[in-house]
C-alpha atoms as a PDB file:
ATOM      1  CA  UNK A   1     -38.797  28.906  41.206  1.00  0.00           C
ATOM      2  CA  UNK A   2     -42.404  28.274  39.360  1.00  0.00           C
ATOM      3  CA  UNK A   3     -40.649  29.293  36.146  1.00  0.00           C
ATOM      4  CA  UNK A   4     -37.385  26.990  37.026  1.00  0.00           C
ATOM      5  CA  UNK A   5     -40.205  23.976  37.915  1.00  0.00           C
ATOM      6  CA  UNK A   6     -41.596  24.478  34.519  1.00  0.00           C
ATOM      7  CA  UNK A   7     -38.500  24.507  31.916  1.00  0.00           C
ATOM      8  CA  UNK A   8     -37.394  21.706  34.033  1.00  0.00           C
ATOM      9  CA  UNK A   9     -40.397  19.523  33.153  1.00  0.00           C
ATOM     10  CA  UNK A  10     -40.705  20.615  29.519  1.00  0.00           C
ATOM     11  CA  UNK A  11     -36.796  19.189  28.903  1.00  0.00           C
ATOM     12  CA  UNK A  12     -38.162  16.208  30.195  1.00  0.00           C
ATOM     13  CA  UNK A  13     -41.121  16.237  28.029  1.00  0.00           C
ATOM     14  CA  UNK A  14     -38.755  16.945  25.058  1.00  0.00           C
ATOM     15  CA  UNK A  15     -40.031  20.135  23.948  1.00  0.00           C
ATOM     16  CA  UNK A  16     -39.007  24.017  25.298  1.00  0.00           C
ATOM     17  CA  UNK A  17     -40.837  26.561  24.703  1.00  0.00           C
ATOM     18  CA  UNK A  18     -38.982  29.297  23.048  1.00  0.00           C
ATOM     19  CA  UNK A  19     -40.798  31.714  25.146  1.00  0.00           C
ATOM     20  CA  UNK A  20     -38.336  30.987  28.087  1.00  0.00           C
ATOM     21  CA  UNK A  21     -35.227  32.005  26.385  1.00  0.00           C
ATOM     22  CA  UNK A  22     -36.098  36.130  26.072  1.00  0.00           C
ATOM     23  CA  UNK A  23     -37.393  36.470  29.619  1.00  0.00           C
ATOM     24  CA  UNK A  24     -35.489  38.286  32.270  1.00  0.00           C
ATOM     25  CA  UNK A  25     -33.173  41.322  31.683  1.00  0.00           C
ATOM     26  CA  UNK A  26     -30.339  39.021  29.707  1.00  0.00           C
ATOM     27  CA  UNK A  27     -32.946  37.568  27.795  1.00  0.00           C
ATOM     28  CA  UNK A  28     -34.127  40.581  26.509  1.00  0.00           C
ATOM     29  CA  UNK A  29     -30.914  41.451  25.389  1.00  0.00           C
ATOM     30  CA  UNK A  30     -30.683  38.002  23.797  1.00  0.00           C
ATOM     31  CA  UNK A  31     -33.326  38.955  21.915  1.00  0.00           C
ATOM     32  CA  UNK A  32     -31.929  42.411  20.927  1.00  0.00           C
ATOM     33  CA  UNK A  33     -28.900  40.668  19.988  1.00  0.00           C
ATOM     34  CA  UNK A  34     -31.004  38.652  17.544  1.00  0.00           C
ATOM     35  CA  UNK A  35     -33.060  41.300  16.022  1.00  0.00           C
ATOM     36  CA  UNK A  36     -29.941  42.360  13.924  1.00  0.00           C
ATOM     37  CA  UNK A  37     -29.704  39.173  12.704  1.00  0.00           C
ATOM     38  CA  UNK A  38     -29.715  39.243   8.349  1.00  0.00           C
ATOM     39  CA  UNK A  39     -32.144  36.051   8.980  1.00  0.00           C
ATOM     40  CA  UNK A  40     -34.317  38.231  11.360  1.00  0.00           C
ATOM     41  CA  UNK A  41     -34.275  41.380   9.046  1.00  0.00           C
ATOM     42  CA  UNK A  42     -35.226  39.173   6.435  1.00  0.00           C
ATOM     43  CA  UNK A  43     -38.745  38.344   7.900  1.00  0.00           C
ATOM     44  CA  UNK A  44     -38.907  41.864   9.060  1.00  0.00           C
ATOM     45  CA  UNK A  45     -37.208  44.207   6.885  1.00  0.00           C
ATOM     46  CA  UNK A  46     -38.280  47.603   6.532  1.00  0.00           C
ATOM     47  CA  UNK A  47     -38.284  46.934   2.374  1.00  0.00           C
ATOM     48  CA  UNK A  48     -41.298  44.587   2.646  1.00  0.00           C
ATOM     49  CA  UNK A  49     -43.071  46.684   5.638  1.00  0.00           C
ATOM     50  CA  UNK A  50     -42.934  49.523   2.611  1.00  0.00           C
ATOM     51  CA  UNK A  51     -45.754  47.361   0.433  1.00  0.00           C
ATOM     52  CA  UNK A  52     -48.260  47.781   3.120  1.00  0.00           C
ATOM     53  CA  UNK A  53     -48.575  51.557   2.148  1.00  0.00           C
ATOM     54  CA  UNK A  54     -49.169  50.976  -1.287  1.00  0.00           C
ATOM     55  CA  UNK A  55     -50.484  47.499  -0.949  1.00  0.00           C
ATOM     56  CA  UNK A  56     -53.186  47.429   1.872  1.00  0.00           C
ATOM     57  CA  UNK A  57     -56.137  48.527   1.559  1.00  0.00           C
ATOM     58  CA  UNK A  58     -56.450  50.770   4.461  1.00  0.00           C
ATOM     59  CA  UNK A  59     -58.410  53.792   3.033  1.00  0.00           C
ATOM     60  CA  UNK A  60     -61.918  53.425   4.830  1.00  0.00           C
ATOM     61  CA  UNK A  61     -59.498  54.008   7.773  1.00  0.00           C
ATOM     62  CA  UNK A  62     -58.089  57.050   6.500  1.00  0.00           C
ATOM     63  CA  UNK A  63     -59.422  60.470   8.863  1.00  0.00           C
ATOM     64  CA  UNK A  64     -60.232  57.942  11.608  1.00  0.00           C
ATOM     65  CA  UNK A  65     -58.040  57.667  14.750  1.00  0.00           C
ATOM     66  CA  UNK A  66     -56.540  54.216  14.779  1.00  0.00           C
ATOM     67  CA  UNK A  67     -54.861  52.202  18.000  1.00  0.00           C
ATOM     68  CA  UNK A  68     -51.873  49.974  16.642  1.00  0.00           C
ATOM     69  CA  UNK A  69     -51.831  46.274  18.483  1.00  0.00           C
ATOM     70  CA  UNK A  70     -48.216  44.817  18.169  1.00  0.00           C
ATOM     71  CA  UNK A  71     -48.454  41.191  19.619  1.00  0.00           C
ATOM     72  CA  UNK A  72     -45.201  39.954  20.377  1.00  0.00           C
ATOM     73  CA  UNK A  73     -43.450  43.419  19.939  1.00  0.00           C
ATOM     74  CA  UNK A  74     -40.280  42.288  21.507  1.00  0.00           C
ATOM     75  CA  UNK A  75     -37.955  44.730  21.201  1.00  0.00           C
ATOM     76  CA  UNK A  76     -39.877  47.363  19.380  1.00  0.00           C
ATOM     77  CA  UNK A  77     -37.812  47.714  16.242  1.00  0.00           C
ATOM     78  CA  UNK A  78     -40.504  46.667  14.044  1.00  0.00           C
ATOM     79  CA  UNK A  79     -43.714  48.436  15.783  1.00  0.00           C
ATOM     80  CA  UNK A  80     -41.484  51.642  15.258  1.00  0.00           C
ATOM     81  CA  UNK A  81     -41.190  50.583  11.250  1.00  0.00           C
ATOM     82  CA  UNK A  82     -44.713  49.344  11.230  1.00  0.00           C
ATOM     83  CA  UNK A  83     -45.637  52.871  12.639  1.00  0.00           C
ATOM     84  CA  UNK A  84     -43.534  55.049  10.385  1.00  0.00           C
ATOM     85  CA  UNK A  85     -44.626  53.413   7.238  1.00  0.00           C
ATOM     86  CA  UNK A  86     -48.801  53.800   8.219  1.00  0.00           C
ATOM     87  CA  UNK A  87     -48.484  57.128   9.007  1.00  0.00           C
ATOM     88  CA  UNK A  88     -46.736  57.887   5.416  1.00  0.00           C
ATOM     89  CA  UNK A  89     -49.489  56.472   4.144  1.00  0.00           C
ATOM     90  CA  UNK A  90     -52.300  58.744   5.951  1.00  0.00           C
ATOM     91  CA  UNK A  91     -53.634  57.161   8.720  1.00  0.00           C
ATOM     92  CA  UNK A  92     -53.906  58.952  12.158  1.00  0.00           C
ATOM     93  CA  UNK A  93     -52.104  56.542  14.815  1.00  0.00           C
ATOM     94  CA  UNK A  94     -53.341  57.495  18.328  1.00  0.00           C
ATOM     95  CA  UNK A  95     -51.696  54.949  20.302  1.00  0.00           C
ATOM     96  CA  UNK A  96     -49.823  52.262  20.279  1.00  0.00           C
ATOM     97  CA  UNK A  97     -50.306  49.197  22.323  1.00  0.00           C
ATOM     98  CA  UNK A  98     -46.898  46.760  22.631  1.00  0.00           C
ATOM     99  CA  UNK A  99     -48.008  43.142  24.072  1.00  0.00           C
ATOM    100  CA  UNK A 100     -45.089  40.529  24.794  1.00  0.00           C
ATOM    101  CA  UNK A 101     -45.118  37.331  26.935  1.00  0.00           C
ATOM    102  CA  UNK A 102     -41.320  39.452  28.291  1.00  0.00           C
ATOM    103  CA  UNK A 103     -42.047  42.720  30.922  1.00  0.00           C
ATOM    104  CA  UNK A 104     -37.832  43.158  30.291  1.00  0.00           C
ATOM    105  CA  UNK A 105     -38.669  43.485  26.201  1.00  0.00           C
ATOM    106  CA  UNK A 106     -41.289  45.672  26.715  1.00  0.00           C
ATOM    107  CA  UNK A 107     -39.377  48.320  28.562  1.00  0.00           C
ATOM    108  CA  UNK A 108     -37.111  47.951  25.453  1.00  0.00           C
ATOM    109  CA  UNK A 109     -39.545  48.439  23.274  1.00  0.00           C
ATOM    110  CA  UNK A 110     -41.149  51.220  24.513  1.00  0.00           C
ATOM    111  CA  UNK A 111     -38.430  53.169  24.924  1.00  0.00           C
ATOM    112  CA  UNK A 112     -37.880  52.465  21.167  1.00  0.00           C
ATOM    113  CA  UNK A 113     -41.084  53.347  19.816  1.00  0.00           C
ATOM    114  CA  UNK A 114     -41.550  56.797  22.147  1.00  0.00           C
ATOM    115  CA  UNK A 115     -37.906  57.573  20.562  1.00  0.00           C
ATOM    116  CA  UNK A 116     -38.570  57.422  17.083  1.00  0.00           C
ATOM    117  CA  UNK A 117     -42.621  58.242  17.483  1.00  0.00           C
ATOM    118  CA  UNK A 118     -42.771  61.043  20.689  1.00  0.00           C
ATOM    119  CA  UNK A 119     -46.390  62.207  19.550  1.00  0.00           C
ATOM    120  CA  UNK A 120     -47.827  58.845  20.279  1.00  0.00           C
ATOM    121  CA  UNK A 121     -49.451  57.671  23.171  1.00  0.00           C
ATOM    122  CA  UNK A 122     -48.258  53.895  24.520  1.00  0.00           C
ATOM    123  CA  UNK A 123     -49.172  51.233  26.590  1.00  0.00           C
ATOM    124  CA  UNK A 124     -47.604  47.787  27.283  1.00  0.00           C
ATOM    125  CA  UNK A 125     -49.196  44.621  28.785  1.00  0.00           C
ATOM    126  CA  UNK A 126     -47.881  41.512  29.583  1.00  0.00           C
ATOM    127  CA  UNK A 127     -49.659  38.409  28.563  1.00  0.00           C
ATOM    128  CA  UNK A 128     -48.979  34.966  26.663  1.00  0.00           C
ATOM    129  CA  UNK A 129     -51.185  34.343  23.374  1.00  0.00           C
ATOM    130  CA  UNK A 130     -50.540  30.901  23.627  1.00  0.00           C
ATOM    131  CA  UNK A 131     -52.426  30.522  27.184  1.00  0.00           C
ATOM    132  CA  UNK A 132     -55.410  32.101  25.822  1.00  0.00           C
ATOM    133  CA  UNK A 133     -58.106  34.757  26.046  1.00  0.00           C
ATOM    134  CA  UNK A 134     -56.684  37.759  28.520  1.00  0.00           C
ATOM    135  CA  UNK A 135     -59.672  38.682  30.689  1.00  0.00           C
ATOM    136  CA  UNK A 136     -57.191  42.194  31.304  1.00  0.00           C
ATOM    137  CA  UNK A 137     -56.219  43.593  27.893  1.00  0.00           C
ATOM    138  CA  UNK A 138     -59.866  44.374  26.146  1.00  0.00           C
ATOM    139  CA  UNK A 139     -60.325  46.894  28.593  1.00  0.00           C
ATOM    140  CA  UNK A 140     -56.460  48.608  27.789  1.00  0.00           C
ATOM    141  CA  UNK A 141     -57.733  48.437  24.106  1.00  0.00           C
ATOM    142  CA  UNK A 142     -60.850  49.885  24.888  1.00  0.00           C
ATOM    143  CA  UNK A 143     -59.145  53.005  27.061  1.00  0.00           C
ATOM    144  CA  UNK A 144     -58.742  55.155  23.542  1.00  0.00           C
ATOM    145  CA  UNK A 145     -61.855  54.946  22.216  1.00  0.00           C
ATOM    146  CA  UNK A 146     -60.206  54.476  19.143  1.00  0.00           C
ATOM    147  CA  UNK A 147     -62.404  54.410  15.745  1.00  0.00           C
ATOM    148  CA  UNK A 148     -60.501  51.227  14.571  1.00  0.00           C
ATOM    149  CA  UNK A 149     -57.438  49.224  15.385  1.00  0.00           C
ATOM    150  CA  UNK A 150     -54.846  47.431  13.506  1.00  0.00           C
ATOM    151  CA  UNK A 151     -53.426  44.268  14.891  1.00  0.00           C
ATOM    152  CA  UNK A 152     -50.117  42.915  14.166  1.00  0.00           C
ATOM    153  CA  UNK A 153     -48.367  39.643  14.272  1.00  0.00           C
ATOM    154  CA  UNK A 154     -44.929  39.584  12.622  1.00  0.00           C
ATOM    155  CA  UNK A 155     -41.843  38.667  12.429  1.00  0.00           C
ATOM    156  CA  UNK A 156     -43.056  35.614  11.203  1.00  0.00           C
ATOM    157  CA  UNK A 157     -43.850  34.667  14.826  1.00  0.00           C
ATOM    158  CA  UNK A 158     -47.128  32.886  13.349  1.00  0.00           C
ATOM    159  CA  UNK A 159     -45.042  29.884  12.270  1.00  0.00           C
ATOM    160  CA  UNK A 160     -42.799  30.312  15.338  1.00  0.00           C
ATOM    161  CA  UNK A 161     -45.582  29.046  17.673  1.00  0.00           C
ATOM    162  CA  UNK A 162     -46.918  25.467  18.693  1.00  0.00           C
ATOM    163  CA  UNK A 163     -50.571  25.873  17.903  1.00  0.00           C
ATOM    164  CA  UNK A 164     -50.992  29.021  15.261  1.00  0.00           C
ATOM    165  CA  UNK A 165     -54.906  28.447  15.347  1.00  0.00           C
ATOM    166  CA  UNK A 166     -54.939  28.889  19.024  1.00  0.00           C
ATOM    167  CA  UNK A 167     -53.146  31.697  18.437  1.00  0.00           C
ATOM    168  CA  UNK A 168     -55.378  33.066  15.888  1.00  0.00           C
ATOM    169  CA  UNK A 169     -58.112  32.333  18.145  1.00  0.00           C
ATOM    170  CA  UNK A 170     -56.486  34.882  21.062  1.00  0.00           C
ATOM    171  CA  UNK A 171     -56.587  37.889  18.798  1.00  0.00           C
ATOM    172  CA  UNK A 172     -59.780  37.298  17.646  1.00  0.00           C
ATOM    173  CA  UNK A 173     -61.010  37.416  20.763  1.00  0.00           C
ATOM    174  CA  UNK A 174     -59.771  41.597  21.255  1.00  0.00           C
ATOM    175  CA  UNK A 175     -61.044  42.171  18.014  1.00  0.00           C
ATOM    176  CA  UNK A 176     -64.083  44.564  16.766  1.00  0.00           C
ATOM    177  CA  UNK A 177     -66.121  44.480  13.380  1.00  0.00           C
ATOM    178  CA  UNK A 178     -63.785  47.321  11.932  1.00  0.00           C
ATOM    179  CA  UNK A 179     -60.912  45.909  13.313  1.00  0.00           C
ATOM    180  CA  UNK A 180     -57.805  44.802  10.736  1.00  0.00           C
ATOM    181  CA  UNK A 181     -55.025  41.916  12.023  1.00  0.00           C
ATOM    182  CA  UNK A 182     -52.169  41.812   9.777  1.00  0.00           C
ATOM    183  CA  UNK A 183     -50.086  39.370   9.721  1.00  0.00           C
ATOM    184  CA  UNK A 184     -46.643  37.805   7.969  1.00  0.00           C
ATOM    185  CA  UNK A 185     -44.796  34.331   7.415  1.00  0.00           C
ATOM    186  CA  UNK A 186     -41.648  32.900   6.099  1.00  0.00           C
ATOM    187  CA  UNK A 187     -41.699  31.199   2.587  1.00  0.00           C
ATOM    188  CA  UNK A 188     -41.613  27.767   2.831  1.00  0.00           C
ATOM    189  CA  UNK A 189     -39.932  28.282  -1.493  1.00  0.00           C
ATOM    190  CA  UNK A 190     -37.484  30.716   0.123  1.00  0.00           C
ATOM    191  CA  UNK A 191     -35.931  28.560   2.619  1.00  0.00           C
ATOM    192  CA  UNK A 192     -34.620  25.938   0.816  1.00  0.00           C
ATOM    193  CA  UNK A 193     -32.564  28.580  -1.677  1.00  0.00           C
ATOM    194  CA  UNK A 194     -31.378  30.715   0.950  1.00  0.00           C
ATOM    195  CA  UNK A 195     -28.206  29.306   3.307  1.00  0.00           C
ATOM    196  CA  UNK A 196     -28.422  33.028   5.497  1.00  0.00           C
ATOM    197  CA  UNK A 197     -31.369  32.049   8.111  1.00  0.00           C
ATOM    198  CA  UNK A 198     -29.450  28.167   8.604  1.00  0.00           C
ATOM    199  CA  UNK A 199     -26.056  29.684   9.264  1.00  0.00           C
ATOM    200  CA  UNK A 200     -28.104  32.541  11.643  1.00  0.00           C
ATOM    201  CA  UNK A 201     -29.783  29.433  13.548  1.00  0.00           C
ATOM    202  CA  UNK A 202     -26.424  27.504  13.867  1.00  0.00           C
ATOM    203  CA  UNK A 203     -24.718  30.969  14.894  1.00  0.00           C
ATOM    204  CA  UNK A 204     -22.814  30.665  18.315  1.00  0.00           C
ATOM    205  CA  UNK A 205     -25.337  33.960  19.357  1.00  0.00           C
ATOM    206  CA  UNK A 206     -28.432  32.204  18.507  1.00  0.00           C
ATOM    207  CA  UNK A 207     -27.895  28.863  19.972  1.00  0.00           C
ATOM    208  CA  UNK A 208     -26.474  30.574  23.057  1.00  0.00           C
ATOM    209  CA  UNK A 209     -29.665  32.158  23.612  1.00  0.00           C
ATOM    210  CA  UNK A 210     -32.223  29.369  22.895  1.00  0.00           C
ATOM    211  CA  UNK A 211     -30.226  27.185  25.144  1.00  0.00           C
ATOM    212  CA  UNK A 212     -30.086  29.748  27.786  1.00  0.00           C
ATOM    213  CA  UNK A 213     -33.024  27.986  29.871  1.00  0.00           C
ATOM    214  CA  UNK A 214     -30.961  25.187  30.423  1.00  0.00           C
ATOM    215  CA  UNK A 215     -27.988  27.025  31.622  1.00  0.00           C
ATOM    216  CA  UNK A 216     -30.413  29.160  33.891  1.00  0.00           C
ATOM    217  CA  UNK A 217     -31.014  25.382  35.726  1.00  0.00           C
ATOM    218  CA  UNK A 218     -27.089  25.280  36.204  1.00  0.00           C
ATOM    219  CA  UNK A 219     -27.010  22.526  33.489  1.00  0.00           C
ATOM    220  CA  UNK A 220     -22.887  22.471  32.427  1.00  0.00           C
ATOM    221  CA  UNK A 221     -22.424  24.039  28.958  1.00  0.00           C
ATOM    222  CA  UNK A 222     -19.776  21.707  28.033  1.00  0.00           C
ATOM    223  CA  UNK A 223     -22.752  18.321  28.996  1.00  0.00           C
ATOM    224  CA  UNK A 224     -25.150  19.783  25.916  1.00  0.00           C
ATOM    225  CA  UNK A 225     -24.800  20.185  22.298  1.00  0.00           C
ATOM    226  CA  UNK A 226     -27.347  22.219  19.963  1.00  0.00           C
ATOM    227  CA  UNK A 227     -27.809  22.067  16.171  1.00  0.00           C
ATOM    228  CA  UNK A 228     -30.377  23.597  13.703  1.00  0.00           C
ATOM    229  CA  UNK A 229     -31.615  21.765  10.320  1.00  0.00           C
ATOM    230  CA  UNK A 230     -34.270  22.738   7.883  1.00  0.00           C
ATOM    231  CA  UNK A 231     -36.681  19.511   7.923  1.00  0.00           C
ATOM    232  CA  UNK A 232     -38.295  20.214   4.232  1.00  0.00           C
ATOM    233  CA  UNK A 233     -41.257  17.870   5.047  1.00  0.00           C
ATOM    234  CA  UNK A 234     -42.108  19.564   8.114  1.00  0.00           C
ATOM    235  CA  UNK A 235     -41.293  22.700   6.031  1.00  0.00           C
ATOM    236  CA  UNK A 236     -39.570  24.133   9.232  1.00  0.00           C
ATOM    237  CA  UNK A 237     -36.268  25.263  11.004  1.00  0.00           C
ATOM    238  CA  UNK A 238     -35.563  22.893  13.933  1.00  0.00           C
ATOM    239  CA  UNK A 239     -33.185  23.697  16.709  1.00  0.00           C
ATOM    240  CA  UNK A 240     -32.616  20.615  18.944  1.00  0.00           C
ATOM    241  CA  UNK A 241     -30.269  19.941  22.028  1.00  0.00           C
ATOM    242  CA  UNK A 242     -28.414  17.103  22.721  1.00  0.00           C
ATOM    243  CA  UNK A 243     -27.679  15.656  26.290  1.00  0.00           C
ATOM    244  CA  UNK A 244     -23.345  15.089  25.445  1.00  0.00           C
ATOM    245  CA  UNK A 245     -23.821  13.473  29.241  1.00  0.00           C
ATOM    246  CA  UNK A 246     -25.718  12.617  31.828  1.00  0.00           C
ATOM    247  CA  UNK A 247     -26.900  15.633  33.892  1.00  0.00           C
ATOM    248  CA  UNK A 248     -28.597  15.813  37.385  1.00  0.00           C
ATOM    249  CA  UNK A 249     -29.913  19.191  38.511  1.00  0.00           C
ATOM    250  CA  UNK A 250     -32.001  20.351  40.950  1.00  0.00           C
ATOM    251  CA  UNK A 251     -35.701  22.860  40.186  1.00  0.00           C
ATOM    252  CA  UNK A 252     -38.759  23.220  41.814  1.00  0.00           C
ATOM    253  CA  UNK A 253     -37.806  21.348  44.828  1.00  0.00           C
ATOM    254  CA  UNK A 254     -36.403  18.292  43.204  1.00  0.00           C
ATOM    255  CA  UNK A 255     -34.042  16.507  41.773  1.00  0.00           C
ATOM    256  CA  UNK A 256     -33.890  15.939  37.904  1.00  0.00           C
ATOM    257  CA  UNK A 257     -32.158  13.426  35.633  1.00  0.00           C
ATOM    258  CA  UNK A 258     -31.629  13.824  32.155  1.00  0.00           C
ATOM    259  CA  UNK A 259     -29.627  10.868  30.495  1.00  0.00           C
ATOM    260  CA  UNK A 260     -26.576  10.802  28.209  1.00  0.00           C
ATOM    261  CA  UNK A 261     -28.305  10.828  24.622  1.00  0.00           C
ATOM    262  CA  UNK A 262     -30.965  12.897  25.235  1.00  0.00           C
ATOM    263  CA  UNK A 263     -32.815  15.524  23.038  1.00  0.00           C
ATOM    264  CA  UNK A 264     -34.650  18.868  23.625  1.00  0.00           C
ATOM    265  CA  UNK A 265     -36.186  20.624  20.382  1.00  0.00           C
ATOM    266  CA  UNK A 266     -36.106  24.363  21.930  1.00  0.00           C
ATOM    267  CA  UNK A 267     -36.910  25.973  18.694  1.00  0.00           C
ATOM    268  CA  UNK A 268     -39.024  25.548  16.150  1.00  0.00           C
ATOM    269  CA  UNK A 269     -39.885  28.332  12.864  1.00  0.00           C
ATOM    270  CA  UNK A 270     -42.461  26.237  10.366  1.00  0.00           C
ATOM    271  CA  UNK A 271     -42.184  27.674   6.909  1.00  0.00           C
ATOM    272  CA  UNK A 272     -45.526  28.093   5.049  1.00  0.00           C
ATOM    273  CA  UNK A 273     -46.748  27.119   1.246  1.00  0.00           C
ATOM    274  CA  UNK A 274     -47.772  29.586  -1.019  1.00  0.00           C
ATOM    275  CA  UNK A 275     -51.785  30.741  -0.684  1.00  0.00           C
ATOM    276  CA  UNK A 276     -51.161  28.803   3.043  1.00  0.00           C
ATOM    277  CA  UNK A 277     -51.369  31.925   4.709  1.00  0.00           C
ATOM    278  CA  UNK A 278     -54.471  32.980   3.430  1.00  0.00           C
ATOM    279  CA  UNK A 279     -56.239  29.722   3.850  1.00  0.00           C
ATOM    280  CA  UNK A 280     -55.204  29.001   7.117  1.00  0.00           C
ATOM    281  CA  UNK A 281     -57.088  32.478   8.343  1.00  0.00           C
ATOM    282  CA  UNK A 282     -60.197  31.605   6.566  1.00  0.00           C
ATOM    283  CA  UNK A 283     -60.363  28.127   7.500  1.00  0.00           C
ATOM    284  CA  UNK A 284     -59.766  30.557  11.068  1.00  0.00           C
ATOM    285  CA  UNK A 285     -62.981  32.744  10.278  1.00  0.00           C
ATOM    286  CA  UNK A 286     -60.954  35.670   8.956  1.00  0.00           C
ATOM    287  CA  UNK A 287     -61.871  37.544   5.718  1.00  0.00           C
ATOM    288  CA  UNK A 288     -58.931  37.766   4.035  1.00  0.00           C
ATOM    289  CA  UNK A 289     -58.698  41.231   2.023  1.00  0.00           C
ATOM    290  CA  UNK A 290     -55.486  40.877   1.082  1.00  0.00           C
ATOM    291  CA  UNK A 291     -52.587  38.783   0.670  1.00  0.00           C
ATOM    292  CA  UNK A 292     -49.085  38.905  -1.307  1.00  0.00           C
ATOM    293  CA  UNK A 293     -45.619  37.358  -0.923  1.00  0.00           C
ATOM    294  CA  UNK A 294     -43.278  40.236  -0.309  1.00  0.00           C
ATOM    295  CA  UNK A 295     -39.351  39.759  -0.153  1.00  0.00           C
ATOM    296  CA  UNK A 296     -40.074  35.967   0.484  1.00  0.00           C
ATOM    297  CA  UNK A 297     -42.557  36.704   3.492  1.00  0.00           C
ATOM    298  CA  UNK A 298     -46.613  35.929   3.009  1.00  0.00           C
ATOM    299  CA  UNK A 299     -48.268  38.979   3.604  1.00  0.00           C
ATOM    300  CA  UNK A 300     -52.131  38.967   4.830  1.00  0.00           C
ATOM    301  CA  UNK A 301     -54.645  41.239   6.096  1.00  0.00           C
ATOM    302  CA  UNK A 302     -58.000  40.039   7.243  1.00  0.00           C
ATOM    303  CA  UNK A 303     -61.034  40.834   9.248  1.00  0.00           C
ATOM    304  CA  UNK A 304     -63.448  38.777  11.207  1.00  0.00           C
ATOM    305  CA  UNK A 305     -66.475  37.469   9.237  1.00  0.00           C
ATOM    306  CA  UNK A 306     -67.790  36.517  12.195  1.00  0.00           C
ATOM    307  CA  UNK A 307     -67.966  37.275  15.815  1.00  0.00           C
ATOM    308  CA  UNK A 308     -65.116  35.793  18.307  1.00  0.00           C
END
């Protein structure tokens, strides 16, 4: 009902949080469903995950035991490539921590990863980066003792939130001295050659699933209309639904109107600039130690240069 009261007030605000659409058991498969995507495996493909080996400079981590922090793991497909392609490259992963705003993806996604890695250890937790500072997950990242940790954020999901620096800000916050976050976005130069990721967002799959909160508040499939562009001065894929008619539906113990005309932006992927990356994490008090544009995707790994 809470959750019901809530996308019901953001589609009258104008803006849904993409968030909504994964939740639940169907959602998760949404999201599944997505993940093969040839948009999706572009940001996340296993050929650019292959630099970090080579690329990163990882080696004062090397004969240390090392947790792995995958924030927004969703289904688990990349955590399990993220995992495969450190340990070819020496270091000694302990444990692997999976943290989604979706309970239903995480059960996906650990099943994945203790598939493909069974000598690791894993834990999931629940929580939303875009709330804030979790008072419960520094103590789950403190259970190993770990000598270091490496925290992820991929899959381009930087530019897929509505406040990155806020974002930034969260995963500072779990983050020690010898600590590494590494993160990835989408080329804002890449997306206006390549037609794949527009026809993926107008795809009957994808819009399906990003309007899925509305049909979850009974609103009639046939009353709303979605469409994707590529806005090149906002530098960012925008899916947006149209209100075909005038809908009244009930949530949170009232009634709502939405008019004839209306429009909902449910999803929104911001491209970035090239060096962007690199001096949005500074400007964020990260050290960056290294950054490169791999397969399209920024690459960057950083370190705090000062305390949380």
């Amino acid at each position: 009902m809470k959750t019901q009261l809530t996308i019901a007030t953001q589609i009258d605000a104008g803006r849904l949080d993409l968030k909504f659409a994964y939740l639940g058991k169907e959602g998760a498969q949404r999201h599944v469903a997505h993940s093969q995507s040839a948009g999706y495996q572009a940001v996340s493909s296993h050929a650019a995950l292959s630099h970090l080996a080579a690329d990163l400079n990882l080696s004062d981590l090397r004969g240390k035991t090392v947790d792995l922090v995958d924030f927004g793991s969703g289904s688990g497909v990349v955590s399990s490539q993220v995992l495969r392609v450190l340990q070819g490259a020496g270091l000694n992963i302990a444990r692997a921590v999976l943290v989604d705003v979706s309970p239903d993806l995480l059960t996906l996604a650990k099943k994945h990863v203790a598939h493909a890695h069974p000598g690791i250890s894993i834990d999931t937790h629940v929580t939303d980066l875009e709330v804030g500072h979790d008072p419960d997950l520094p103590a789950l990242l403190a259970r190993n003792d770990a000598d270091a940790r490496l925290h992820l954020l991929l899959g381009g999901m930087l530019g897929n939130v509505h406040d990155p620096a806020r974002v930034c800000r969260a995963v500072a916050g779990y983050c020690e001295p010898a600590d590494r976050f590494i993160v990835n976005v989408s080329s804002a130069d890449e997306a206006r050659k390549d037609p794949t990721q527009l026809r993926d967002y107008n795809s009957e799959n994808f819009l399906a699933g990003v309007m899925s909160p509305l049909r979850d508040l009974e609103i009639p499939p046939e009353r709303i209309r979605g469409e994707t562009v590529y806005e090149d001065d906002e530098r960012a894929y925008v899916t947006r639904v149209r209100f075909t008619d005038t809908v009244i539906c009930s949530a949170g113990g009232r009634e709502w109107l939405f008019p004839k005309g209306k429009t909902v932006e449910v999803f929104r992927s911001r491209r970035f600039a090239s060096g962007e990356l690199a001096r949005f994490l500074t400007a964020e008090g990260w050290e960056v130690i290294w950054d490169q544009t791999v397969d399209a995707k920024s690459w960057a790994c950083a370190k705090l240069t000062r305390p949380a």
